[in-house]
Protein backbone atom coordinates (compact mmCIF):
# COMPACT_ATOMS: atom_id res chain seq x y z
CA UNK A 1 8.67 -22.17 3.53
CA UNK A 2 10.05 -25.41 4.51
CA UNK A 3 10.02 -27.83 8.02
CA UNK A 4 13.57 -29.48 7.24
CA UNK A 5 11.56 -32.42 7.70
CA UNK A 6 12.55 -34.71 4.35
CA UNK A 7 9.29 -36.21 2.70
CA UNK A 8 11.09 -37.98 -0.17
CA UNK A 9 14.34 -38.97 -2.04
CA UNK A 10 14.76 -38.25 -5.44
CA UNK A 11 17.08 -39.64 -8.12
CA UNK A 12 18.97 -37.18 -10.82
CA UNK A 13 17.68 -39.01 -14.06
CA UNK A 14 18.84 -36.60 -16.61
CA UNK A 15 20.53 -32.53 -17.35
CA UNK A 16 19.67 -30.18 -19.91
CA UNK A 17 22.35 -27.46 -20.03
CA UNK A 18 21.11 -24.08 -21.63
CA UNK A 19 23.77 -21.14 -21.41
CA UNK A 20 24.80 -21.01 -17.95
CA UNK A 21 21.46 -22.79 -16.82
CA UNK A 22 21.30 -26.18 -15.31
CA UNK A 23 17.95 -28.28 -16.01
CA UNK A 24 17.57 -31.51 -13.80
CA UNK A 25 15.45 -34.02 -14.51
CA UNK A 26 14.03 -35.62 -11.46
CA UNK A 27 12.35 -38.79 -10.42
CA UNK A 28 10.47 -39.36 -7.18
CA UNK A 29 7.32 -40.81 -5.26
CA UNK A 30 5.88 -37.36 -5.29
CA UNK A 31 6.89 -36.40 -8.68
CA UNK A 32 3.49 -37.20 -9.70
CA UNK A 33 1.91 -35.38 -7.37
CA UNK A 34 3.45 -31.87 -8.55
CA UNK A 35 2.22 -28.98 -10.05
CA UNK A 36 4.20 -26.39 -12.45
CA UNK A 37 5.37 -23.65 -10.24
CA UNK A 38 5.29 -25.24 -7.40
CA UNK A 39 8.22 -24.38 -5.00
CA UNK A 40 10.16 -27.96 -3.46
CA UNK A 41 13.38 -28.17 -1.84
CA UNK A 42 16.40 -30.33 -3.04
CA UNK A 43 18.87 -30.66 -1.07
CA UNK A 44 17.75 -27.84 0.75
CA UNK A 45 17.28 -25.21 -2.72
CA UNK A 46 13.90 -23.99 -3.45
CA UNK A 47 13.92 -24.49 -6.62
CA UNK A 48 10.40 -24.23 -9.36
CA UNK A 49 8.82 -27.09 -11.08
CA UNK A 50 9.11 -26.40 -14.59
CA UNK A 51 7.85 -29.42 -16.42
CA UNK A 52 6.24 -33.07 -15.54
CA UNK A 53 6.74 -36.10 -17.44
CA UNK A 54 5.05 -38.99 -16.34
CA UNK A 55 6.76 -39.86 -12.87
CA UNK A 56 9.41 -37.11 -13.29
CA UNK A 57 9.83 -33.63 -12.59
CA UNK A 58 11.94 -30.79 -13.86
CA UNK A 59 14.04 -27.69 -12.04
CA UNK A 60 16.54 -25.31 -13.85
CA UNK A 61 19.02 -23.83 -11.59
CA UNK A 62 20.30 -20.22 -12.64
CA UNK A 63 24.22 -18.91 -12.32
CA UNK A 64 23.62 -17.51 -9.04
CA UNK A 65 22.03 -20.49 -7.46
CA UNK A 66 25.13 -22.62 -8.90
CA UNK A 67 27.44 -20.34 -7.42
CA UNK A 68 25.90 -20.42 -3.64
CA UNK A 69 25.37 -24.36 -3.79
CA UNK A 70 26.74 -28.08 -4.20
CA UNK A 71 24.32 -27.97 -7.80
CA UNK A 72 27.12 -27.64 -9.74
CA UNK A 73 28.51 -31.27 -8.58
CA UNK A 74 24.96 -32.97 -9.62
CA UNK A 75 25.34 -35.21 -12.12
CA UNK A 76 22.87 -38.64 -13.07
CA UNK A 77 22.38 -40.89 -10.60
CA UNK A 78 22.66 -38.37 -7.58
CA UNK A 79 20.25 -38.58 -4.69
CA UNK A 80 18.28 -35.67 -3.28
CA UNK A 81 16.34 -34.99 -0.37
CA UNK A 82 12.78 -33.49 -1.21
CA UNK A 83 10.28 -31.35 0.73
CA UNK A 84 7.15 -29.81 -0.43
CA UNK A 85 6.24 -26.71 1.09
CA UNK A 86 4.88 -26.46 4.53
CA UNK A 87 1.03 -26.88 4.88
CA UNK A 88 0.05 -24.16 7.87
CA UNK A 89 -2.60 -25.98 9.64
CA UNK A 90 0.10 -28.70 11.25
CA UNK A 91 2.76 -28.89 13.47
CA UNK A 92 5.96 -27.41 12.70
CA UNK A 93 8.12 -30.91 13.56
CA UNK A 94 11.42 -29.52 12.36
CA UNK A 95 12.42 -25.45 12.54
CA UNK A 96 11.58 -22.56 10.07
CA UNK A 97 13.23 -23.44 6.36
CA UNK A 98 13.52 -20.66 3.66
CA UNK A 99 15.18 -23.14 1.23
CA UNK A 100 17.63 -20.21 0.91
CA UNK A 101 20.84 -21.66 1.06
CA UNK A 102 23.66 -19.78 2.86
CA UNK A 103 26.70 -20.99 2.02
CA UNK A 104 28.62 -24.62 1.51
CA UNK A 105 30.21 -26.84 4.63
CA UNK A 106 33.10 -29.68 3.93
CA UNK A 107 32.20 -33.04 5.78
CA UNK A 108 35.68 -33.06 8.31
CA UNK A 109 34.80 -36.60 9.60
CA UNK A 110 31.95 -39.43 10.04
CA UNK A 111 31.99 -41.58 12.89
CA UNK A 112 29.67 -44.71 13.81
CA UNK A 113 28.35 -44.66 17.19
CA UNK A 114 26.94 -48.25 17.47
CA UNK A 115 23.80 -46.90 16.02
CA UNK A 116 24.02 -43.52 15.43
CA UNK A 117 26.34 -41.48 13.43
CA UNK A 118 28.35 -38.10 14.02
CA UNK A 119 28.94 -35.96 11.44
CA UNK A 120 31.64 -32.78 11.97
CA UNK A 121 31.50 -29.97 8.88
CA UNK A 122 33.76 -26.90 8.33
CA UNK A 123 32.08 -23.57 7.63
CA UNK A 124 33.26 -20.34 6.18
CA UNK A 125 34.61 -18.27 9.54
CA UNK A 126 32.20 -15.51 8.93
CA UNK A 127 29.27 -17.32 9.39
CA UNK A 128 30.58 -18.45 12.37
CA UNK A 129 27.98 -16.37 14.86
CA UNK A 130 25.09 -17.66 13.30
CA UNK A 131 25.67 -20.79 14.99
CA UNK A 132 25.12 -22.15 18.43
CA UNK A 133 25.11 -24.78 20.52
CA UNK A 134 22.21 -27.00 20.20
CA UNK A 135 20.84 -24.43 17.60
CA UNK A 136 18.82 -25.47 14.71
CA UNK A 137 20.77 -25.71 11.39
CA UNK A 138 19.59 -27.18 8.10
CA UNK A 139 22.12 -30.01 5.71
CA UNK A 140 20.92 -30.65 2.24
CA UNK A 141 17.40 -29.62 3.52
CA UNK A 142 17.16 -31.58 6.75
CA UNK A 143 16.48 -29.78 9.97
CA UNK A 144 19.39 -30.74 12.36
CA UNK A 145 20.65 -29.75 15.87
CA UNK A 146 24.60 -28.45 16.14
CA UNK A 147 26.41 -29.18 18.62
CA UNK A 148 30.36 -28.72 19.57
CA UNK A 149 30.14 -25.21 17.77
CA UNK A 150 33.65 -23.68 17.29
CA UNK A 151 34.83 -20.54 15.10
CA UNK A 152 34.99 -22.63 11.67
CA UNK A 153 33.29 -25.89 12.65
CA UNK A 154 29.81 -27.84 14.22
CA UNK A 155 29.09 -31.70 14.79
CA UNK A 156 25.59 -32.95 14.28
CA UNK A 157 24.25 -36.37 15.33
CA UNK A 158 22.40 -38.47 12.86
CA UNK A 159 19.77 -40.93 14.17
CA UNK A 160 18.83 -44.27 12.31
CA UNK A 161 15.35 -43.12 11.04
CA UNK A 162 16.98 -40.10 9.61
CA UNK A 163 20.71 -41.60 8.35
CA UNK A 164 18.21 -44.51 6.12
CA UNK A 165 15.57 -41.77 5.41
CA UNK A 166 17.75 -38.53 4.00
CA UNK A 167 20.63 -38.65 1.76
CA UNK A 168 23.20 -38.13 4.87
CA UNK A 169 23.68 -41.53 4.52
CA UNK A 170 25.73 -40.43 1.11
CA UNK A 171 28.11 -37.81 2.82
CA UNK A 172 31.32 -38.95 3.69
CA UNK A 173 34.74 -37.10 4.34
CA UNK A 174 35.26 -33.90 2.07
CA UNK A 175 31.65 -33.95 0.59
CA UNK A 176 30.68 -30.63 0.14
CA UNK A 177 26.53 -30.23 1.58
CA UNK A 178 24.31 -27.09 1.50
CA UNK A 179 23.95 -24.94 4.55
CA UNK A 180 21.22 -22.84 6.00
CA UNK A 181 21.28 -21.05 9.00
CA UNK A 182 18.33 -20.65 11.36
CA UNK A 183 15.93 -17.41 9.74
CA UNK A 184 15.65 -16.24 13.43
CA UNK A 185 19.21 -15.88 14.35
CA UNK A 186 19.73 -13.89 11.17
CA UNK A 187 17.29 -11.57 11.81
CA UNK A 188 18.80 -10.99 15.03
CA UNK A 189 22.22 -10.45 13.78
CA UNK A 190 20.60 -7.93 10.93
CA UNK A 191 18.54 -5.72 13.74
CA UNK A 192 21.74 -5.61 16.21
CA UNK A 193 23.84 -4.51 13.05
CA UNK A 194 21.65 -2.20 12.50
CA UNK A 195 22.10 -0.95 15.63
CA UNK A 196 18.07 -1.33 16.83
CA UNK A 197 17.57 -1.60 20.52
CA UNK A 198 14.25 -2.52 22.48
């Protein structure tokens, strides 16, 4: 379980393909403080620590993970956002984050606000009613709020702390950026599909 609050950025330092497996090598500030089989998010996957070496850490993404995520475009030399898991004796500064990505969004357009930045993505349609406005959505891992929330589309606005701080500062037009929807409005649409009342 994650905050959406990013602790540190990584850098892609080297792949290991095995079958349809992806292993990334990554290097980090916290790298060294990691344990094997500890759960961290990149880019907003929970993915396991599989091996340590001095300063670095290792993840293997499967098929299905590939499939459901921007992995696939990773290469050496990419930058990730990082979060350890959640400790539960603090405050929760961002919303609830599975690290269970949902689907992909497009960047449409980036705008410069004399100081702040507006990003606007395109989702698949059918995840359209999982979003609302001013609802809690996480980007590559970072808790964000939406706003402007249409049938196929959402805005967020980036503040300075967060645009230097995240690696939003590397999305431009027609990047493709991880998506997960608030756990709490999913669970919602699951009960009322299920036709439970109260």
């Amino acid at each position: 379980m994650f905050t959406g609050i990013i602790e540190s950025i990584g850098k892609i330092v080297g792949l290991e393909k095995n079958g349809s497996n992806i292993s990334f090598w990554v290097e980090s500030s916290i790298s060294g403080e990691l344990k094997i089989d500890q759960s961290l998010s990149h880019e907003g996957v929970c993915l396991t620590i599989d091996a340590l070496d001095q300063g670095r850490h290792r993840v293997t993404a499967i098929e299905e993970t590939l499939k459901k995520t921007n992995l696939s475009g990773w290469e050496t030399g990419s930058i990730l956002n990082l979060e350890r898991c959640m400790l539960m004796n603090g405050r929760l500064d961002g919303h609830i984050v599975q690290g269970h990505v949902d689907c992909t969004a497009t960047c449409l357009e980036r705008i410069e606000r004399e100081g702040s930045w507006e990003f606007k993505f395109q989702i698949p349609e059918q995840f359209a009613h999982l979003i609302i406005e001013k609802g809690s959505i996480a980007i590559n891992g970072t808790s964000l709020t939406c706003f402007e929330v249409g049938t196929d589309h959402f805005k967020v606005a980036i503040i300075p702390y967060t645009y230097a701080h995240t690696s939003i500062h590397r999305v431009s037009k027609g990047s493709v950026v991880n998506i997960e929807f608030d756990i709490l409005g999913k669970y919602i649409e699951r009960m009322r599909g299920l036709g439970v009342s109260y």
